[in-house]
C-alpha atoms as a PDB file:
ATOM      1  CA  UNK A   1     143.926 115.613 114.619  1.00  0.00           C
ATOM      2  CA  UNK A   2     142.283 118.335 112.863  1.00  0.00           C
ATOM      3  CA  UNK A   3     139.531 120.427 114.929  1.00  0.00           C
ATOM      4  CA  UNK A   4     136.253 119.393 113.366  1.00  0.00           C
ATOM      5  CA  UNK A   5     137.467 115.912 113.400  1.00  0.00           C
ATOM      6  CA  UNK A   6     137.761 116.106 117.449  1.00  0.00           C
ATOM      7  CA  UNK A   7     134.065 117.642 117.436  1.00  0.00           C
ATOM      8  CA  UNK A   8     132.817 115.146 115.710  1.00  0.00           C
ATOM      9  CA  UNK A   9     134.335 112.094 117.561  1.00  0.00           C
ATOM     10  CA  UNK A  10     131.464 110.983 119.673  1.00  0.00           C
ATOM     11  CA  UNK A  11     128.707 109.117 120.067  1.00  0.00           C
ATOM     12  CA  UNK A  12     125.394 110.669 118.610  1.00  0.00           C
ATOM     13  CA  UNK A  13     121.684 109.742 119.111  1.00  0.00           C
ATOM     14  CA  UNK A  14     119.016 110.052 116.089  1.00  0.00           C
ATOM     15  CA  UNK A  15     116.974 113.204 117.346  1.00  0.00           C
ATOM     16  CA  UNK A  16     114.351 113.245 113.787  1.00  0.00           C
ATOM     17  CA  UNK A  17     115.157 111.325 110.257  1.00  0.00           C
ATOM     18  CA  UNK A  18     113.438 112.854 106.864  1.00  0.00           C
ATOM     19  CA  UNK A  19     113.367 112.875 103.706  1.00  0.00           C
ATOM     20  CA  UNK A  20     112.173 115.603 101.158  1.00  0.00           C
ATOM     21  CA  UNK A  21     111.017 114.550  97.988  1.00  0.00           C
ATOM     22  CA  UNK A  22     112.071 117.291  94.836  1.00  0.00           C
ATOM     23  CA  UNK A  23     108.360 118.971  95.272  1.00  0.00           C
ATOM     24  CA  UNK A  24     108.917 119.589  98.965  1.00  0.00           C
ATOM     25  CA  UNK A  25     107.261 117.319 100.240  1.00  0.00           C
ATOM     26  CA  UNK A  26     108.406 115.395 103.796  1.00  0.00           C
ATOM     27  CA  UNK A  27     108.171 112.192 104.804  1.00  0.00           C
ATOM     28  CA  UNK A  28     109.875 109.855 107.792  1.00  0.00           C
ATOM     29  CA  UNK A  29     110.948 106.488 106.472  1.00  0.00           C
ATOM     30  CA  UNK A  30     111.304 104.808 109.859  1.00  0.00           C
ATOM     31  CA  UNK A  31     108.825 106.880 111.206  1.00  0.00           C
ATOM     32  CA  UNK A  32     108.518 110.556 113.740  1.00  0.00           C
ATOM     33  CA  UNK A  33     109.927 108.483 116.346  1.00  0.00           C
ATOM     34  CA  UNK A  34     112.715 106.803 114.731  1.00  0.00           C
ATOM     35  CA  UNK A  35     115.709 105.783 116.730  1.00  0.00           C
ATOM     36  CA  UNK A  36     119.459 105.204 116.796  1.00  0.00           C
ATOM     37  CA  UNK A  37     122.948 106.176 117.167  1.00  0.00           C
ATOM     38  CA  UNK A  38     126.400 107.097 115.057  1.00  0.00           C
ATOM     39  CA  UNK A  39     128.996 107.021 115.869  1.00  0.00           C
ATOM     40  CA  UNK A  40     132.681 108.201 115.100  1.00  0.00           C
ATOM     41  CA  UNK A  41     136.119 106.992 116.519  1.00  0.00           C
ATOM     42  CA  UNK A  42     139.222 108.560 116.202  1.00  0.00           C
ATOM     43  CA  UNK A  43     140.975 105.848 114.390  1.00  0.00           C
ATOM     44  CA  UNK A  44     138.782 106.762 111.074  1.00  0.00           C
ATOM     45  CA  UNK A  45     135.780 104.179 111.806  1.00  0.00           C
ATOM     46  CA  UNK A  46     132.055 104.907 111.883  1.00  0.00           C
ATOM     47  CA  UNK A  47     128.540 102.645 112.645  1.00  0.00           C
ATOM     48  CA  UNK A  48     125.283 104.060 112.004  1.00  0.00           C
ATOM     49  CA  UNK A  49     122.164 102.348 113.606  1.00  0.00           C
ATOM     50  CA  UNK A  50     118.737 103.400 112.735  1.00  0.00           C
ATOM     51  CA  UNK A  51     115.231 101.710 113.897  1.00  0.00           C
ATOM     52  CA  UNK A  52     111.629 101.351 113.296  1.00  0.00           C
ATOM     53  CA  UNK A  53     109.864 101.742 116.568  1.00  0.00           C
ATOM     54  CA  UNK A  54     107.319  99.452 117.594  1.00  0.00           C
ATOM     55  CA  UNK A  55     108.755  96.519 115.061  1.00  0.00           C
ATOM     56  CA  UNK A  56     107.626  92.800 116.639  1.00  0.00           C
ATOM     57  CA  UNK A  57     109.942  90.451 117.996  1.00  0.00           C
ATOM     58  CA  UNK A  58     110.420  86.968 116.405  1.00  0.00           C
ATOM     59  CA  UNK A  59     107.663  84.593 117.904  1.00  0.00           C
ATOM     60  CA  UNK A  60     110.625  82.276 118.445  1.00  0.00           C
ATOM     61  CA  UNK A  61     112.785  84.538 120.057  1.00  0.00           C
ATOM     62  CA  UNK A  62     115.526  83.475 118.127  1.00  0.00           C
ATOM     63  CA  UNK A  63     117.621  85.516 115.822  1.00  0.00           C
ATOM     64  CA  UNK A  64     118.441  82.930 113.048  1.00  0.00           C
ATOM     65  CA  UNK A  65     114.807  81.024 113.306  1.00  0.00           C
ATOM     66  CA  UNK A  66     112.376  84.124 112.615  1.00  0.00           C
ATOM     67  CA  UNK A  67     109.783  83.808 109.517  1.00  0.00           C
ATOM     68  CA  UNK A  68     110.250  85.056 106.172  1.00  0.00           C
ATOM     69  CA  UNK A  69     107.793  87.786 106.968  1.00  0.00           C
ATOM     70  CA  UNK A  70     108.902  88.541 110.623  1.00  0.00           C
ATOM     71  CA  UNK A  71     112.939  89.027 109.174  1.00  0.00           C
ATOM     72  CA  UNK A  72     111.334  90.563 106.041  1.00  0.00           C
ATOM     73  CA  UNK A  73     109.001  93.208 108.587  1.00  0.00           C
ATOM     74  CA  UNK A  74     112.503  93.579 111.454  1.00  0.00           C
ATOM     75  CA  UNK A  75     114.909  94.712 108.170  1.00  0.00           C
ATOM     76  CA  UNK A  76     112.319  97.269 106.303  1.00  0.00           C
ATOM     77  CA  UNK A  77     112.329  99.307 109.718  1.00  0.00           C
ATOM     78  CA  UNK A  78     115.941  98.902 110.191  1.00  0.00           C
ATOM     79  CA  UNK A  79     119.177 100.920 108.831  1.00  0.00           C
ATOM     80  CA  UNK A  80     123.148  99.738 109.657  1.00  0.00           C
ATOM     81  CA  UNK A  81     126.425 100.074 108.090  1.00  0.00           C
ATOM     82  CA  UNK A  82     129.460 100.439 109.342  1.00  0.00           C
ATOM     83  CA  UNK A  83     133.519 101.175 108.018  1.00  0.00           C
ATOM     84  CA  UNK A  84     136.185 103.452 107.651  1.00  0.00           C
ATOM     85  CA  UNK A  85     134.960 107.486 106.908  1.00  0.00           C
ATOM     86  CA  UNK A  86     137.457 110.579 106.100  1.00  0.00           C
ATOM     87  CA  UNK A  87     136.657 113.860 106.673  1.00  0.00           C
ATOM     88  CA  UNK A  88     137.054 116.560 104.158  1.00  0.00           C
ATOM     89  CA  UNK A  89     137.065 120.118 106.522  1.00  0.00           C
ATOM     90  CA  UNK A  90     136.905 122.642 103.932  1.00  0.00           C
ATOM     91  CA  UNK A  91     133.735 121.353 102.257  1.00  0.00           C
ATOM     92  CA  UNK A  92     132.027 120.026 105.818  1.00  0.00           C
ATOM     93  CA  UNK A  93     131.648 116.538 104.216  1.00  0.00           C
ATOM     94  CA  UNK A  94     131.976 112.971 105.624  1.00  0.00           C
ATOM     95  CA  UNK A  95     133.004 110.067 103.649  1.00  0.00           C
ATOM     96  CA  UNK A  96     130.988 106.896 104.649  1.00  0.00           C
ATOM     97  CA  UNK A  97     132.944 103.894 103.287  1.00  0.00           C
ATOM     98  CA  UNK A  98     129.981 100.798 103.752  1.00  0.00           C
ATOM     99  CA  UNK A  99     132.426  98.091 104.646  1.00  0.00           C
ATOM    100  CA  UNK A 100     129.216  95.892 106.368  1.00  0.00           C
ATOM    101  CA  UNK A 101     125.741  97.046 105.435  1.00  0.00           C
ATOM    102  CA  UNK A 102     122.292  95.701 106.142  1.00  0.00           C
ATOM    103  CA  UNK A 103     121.701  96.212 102.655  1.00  0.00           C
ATOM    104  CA  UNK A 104     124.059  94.887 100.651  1.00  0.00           C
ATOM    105  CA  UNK A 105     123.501  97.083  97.654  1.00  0.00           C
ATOM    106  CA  UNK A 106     125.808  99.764  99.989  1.00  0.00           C
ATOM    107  CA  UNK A 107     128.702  96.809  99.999  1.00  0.00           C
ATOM    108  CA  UNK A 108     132.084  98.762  99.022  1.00  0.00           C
ATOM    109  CA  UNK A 109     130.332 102.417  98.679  1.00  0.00           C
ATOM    110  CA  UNK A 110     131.372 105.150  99.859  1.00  0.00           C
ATOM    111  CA  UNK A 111     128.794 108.050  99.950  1.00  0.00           C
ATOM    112  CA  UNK A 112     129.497 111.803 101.081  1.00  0.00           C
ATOM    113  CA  UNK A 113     127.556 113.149 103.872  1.00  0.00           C
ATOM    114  CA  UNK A 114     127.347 117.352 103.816  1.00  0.00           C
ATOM    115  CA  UNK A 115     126.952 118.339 108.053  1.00  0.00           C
ATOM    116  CA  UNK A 116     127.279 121.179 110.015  1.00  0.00           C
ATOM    117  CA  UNK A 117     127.992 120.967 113.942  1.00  0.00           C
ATOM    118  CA  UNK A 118     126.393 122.868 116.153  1.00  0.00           C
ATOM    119  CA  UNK A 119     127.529 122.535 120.066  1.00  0.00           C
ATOM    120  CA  UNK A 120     125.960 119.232 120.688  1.00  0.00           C
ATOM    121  CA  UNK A 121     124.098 119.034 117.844  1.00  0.00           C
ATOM    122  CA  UNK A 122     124.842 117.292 114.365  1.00  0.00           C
ATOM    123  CA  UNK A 123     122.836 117.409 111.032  1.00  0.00           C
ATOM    124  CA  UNK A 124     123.935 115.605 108.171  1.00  0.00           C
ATOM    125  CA  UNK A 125     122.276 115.841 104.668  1.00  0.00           C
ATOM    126  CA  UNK A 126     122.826 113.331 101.795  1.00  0.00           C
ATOM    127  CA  UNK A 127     122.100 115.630  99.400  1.00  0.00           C
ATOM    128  CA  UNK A 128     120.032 113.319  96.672  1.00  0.00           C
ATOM    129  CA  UNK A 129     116.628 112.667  96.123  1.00  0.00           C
ATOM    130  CA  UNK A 130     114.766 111.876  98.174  1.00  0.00           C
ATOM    131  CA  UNK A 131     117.117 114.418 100.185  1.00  0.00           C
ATOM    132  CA  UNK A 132     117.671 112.929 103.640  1.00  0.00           C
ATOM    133  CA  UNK A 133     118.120 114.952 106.379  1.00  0.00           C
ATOM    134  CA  UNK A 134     119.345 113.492 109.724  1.00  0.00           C
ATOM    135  CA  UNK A 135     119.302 115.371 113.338  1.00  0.00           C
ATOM    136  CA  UNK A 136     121.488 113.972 115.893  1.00  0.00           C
ATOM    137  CA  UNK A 137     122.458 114.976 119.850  1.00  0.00           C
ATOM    138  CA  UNK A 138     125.375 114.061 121.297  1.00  0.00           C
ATOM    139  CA  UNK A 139     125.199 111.641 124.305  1.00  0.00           C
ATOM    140  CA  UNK A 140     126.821 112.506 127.424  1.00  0.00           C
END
């Protein structure tokens, strides 16, 4: 297993999540105090989790039995995909093959991620507009 792969095996919490529009401009799509986690397994797999803070539970409780609105208000605030991801060490990008995805516009995509690593700390950049540019930390 190559070196940065090894460094970047891990579990990774969601530290700050922006994006910057072409004139500068930044913005936090789930909010300053988004949350989640990534993560990356050495068999070539990756899930990323990322959540709206403060979003209200279902008045039923239930999973499958929320309103239109409630499911409509819990998947706005909420980011998830999850498949297979190569590594390509000389350009420090990430390959993010979407094998499930909350939205399902991502089904079958695979989109580079540009990251550096930095002792315990990851940033990855998507490199479009708006750019998005995520902070993680590694959990111990």
């Amino acid at each position: 297993m190559a070196q940065l792969q090894e460094q970047l095996i891990g579990t990774w919490r969601l530290v700050r999540y922006q994006d910057e529009t072409e004139n500068g401009e930044i913005f936090f799509p789930l909010g300053k105090d988004a949350t989640g986690f990534i993560m990356y397994n050495p068999d070539g797999y990756m899930s990323a989790q990322l959540m709206q803070q403060g979003r209200p539970a279902y008045e039923s409780g239930d999973l499958h039995t929320g309103t239109t609105e409630e499911m409509s208000k819990a998947a706005h605030g909420y980011v998830a995909y999850a498949g297979k991801y190569e590594l390509d060490e000389d350009n420090s990008t990430v390959y993010h093959t979407m094998e499930v995805s909350m939205n399902p516009t991502w089904l079958g995509d695979t989109q580079p991620r540009v990251f550096t690593l930095e002792g315990d700390t990851l940033s990855i950049i998507n490199g479009n507009v708006p750019n998005q540019k995520l902070v993680w930390e590694r959990v111990k």
